[in-house]
Protein backbone atom coordinates (compact mmCIF):
# COMPACT_ATOMS: atom_id res chain seq x y z
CA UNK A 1 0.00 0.00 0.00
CA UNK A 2 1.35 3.30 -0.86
CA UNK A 3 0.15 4.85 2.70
CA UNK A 4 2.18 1.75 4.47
CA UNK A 5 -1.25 0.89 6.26
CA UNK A 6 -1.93 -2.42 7.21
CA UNK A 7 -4.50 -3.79 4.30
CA UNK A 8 -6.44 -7.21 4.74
CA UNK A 9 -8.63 -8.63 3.05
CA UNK A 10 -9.60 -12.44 1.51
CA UNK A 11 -7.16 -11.95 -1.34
CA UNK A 12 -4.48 -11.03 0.72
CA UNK A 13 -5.28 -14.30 3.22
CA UNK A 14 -5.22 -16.66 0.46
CA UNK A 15 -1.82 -15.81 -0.37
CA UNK A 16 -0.21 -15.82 3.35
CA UNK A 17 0.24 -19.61 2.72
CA UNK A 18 2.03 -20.31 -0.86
CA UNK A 19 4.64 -22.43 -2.65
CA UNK A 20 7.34 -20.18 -4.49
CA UNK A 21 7.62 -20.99 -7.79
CA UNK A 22 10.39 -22.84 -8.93
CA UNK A 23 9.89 -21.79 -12.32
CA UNK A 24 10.76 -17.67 -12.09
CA UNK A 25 13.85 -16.71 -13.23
CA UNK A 26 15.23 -13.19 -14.21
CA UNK A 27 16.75 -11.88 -17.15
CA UNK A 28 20.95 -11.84 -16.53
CA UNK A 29 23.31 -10.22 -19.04
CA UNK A 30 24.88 -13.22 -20.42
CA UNK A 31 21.17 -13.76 -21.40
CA UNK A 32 20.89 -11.05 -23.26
CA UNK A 33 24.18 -11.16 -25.04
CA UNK A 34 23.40 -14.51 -26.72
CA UNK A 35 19.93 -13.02 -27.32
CA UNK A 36 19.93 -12.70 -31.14
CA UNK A 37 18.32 -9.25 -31.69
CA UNK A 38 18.78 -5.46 -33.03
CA UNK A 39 20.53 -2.75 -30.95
CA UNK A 40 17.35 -1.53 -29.65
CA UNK A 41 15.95 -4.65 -28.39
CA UNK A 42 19.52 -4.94 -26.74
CA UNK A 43 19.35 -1.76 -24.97
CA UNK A 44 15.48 -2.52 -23.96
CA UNK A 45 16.56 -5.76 -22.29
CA UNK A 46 19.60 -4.11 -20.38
CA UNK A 47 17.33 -1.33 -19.19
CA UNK A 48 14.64 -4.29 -18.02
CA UNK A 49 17.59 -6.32 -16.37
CA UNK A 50 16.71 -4.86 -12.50
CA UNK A 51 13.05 -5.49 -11.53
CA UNK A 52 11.85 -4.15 -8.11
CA UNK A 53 12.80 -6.23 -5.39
CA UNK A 54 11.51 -9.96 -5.40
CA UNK A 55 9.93 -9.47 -8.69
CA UNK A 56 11.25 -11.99 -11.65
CA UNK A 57 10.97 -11.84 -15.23
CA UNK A 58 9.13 -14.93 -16.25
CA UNK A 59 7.08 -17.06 -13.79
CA UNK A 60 5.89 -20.29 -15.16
CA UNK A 61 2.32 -20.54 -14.64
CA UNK A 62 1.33 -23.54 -16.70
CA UNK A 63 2.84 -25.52 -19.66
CA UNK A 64 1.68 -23.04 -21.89
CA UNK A 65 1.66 -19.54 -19.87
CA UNK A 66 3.89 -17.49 -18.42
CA UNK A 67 3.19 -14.19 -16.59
CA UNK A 68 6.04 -11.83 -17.97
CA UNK A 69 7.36 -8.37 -16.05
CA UNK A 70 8.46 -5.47 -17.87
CA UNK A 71 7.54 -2.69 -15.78
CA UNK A 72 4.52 -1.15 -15.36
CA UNK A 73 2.87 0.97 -17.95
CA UNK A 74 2.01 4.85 -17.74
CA UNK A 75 -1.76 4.08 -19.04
CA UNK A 76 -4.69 2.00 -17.13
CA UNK A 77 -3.56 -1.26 -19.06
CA UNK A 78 -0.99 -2.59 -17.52
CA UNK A 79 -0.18 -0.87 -14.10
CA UNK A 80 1.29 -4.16 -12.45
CA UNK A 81 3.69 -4.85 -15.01
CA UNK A 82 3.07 -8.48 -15.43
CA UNK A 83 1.47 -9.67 -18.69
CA UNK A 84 -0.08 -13.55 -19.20
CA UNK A 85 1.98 -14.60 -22.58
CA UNK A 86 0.24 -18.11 -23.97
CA UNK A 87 1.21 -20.29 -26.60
CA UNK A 88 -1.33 -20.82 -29.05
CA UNK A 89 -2.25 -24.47 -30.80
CA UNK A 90 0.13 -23.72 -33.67
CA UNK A 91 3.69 -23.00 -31.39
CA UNK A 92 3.19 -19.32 -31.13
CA UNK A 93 3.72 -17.08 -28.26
CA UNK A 94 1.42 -14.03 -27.98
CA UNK A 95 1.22 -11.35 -25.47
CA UNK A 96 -2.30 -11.06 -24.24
CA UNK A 97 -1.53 -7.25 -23.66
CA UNK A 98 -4.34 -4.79 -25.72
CA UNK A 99 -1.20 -2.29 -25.98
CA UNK A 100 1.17 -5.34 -27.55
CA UNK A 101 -1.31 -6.71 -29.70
CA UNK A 102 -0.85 -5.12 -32.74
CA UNK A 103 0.78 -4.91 -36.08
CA UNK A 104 3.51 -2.57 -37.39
CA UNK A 105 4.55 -0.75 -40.42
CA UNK A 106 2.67 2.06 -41.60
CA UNK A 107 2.81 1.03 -45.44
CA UNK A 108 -0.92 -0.48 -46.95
CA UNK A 109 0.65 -3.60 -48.49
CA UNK A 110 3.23 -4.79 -45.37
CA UNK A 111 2.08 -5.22 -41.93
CA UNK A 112 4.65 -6.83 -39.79
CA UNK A 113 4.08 -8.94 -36.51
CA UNK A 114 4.99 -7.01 -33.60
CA UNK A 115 7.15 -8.72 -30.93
CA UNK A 116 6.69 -6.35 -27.88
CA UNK A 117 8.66 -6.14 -24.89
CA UNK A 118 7.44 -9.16 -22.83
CA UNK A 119 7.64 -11.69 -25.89
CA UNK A 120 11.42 -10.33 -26.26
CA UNK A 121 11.78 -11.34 -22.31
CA UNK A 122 10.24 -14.61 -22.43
CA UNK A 123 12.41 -15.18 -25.62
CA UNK A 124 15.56 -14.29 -24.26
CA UNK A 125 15.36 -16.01 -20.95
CA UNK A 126 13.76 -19.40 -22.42
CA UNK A 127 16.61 -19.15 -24.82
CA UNK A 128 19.38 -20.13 -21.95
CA UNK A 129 17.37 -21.36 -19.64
CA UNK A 130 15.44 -24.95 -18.64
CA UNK A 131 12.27 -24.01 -17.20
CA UNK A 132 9.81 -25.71 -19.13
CA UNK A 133 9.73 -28.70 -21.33
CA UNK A 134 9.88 -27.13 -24.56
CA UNK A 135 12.97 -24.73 -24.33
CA UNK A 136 14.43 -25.93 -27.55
CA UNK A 137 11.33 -25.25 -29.49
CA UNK A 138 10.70 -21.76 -27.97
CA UNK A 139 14.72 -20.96 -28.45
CA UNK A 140 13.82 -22.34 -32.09
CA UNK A 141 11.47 -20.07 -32.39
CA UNK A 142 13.16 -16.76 -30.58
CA UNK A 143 15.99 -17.53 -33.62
CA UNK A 144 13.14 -17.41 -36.37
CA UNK A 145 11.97 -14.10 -35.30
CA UNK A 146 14.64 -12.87 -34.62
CA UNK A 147 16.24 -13.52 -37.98
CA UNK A 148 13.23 -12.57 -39.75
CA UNK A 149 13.28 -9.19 -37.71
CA UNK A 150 16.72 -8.75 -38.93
CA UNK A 151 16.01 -9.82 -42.51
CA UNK A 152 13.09 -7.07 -42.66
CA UNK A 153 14.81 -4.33 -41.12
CA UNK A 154 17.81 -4.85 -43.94
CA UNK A 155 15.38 -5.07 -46.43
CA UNK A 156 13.36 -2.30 -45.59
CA UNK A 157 16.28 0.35 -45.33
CA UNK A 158 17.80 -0.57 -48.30
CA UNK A 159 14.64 -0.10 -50.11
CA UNK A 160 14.46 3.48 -48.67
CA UNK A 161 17.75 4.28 -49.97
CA UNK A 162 17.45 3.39 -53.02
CA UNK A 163 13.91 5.38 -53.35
CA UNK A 164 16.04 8.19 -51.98
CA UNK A 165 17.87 8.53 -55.20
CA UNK A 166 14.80 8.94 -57.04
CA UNK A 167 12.49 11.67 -57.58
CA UNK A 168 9.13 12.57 -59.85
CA UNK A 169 9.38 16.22 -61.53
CA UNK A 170 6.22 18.27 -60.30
CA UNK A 171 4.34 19.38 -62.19
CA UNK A 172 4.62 16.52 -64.30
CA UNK A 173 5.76 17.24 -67.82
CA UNK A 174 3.77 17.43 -71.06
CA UNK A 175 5.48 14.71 -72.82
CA UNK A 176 5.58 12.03 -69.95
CA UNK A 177 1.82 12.50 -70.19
CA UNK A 178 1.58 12.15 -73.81
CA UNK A 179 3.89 9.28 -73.53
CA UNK A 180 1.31 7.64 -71.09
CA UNK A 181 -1.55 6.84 -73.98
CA UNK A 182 1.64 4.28 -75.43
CA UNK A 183 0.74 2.02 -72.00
CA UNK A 184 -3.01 1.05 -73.15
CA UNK A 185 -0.95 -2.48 -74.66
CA UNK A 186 0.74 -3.27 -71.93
CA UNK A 187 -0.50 -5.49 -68.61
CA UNK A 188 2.55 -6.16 -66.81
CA UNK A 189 5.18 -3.66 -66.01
CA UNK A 190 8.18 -5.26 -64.25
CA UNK A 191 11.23 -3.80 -63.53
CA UNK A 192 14.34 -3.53 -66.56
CA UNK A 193 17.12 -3.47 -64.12
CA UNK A 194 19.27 -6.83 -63.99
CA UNK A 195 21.04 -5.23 -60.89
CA UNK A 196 21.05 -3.41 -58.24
CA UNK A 197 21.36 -0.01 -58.05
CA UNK A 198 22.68 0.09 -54.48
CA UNK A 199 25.82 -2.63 -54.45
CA UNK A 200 25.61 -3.60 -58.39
CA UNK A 201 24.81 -7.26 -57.19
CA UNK A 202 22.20 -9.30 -59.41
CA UNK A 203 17.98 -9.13 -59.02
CA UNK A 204 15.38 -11.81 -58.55
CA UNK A 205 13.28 -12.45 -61.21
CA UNK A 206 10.26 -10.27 -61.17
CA UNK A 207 7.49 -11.35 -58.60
CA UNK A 208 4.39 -10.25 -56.83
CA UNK A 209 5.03 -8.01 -54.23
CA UNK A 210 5.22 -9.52 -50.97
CA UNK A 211 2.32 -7.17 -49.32
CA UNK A 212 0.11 -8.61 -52.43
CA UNK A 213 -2.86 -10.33 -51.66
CA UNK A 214 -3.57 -13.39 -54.33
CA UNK A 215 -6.97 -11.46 -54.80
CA UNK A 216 -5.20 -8.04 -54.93
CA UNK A 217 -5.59 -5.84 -58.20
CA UNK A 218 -3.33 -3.25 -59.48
CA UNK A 219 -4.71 -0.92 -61.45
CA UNK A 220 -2.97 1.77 -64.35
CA UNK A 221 -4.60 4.89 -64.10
CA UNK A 222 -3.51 7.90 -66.43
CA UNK A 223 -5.46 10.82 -67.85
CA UNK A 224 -6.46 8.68 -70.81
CA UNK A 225 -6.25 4.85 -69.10
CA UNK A 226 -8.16 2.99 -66.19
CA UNK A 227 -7.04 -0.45 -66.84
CA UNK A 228 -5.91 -3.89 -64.73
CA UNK A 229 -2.40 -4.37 -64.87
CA UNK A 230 0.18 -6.81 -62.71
CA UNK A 231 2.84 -5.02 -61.17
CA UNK A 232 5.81 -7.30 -60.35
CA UNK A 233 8.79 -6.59 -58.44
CA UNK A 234 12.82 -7.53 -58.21
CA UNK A 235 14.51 -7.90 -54.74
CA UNK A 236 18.92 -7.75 -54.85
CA UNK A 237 19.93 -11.45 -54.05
CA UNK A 238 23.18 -10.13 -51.75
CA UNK A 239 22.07 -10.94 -48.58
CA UNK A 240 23.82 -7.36 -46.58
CA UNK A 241 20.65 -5.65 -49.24
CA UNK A 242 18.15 -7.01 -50.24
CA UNK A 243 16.73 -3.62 -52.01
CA UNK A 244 13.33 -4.20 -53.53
CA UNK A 245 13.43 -2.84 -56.21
């Protein structure tokens, strides 16, 4: 209690008799330098490392749940600082957090799968750790996202600075208008380049774009055209890039 008076009541008796759970376990550093993730995840987890006293990370609280710590939040929906993170039927860990459950990426055709604080806790400590049955598969899995975190993030700043070095002229001249009615023929535009224009390393062949839907439509619209066309795109094939292209 915040005015140190004495509080009862039958909560608080229920809990004056309890096993301690054998299963809690803190975050440590040597955790968190084997924890395969970004700078910023990194310099969460160190932050995170000291929890008020007798609080732990992770407490086991069946097979399949864990209540996670990660401090409590300014807003009404998580003032504890604990969050119940379950494992669904298909292997995947999901914060039951309103604030964590969400997706990222502001762009209409990518939304990426948010991994918020206390799934990068759980991740970390069940990485090292032997706490529950399936560590390997969870560690398994911490690698996976982790890698695909780190594949998306190249990716996706690669592609920024290569559409850095391009630019539209405003207002848009005559002749690139006139040369617009030449498109009516044509249903798939895909790029011409053969390589990249960032590191000079060789392209995919064209493809959908990965935001695509299968029932997604591109359409060409120009002052004389409103027509359905497939829009394809080439990604670099070094592996440091990866510039869509």
């Amino acid at each position: 209690m915040a005015s140190e008076v004495a509080f009862v009541c039958d909560h608080t008796k229920l809990v004056e008799s309890h096993a301690y759970p054998s299963s809690a376990k803190n975050l440590t550093e040597e955790d968190i330098a084997m924890y395969k993730c970004d700078n910023t995840t990194r310099t969460m987890l160190l932050e995170a490392i000291h929890p008020p006293q007798d609080f732990r990370h992770a407490v086991q609280i069946s097979t399949h749940c864990y209540a996670v710590y990660h401090g409590a939040s300014q807003g009404p929906s998580n003032p504890i600082g604990y969050c119940h993170v379950l494992k669904d039927s298909a292997g995947h860990w999901c914060c039951t957090n309103n604030s964590c459950k969400r997706k990222t990426g502001n762009s209409k055709q990518v939304k990426v799968r948010h991994i918020c604080a206390h799934l990068h806790v759980l991740f970390c400590i069940l990485r090292l750790s032997v706490i529950a049955s399936d560590t390997t598969s969870s560690s398994q899995a911490s690698s996976l996202v982790s890698s695909t975190q780190d594949s998306l993030g190249v990716s996706r700043s690669s592609t920024i600075s290569l559409n850095l070095k391009r630019k539209v002229p405003y207002p848009v001249p005559q002749e690139v208008l006139t040369a617009c009615r030449d498109l009516s023929d044509i249903s798939c535009f895909v790029p011409p380049q053969t390589i990249c224009e960032l590191c000079a390393s060789p392209l995919s062949a064209g493809r959908r774009h990965p935001g695509q839907g299968p029932d997604d439509v591109s359409y060409l619209l120009t002052p004389s055209i409103f027509s359905v066309v497939e829009i394809q795109v080439k990604f670099c094939t070094n592996k440091d890039c990866k510039a869509m292209h």
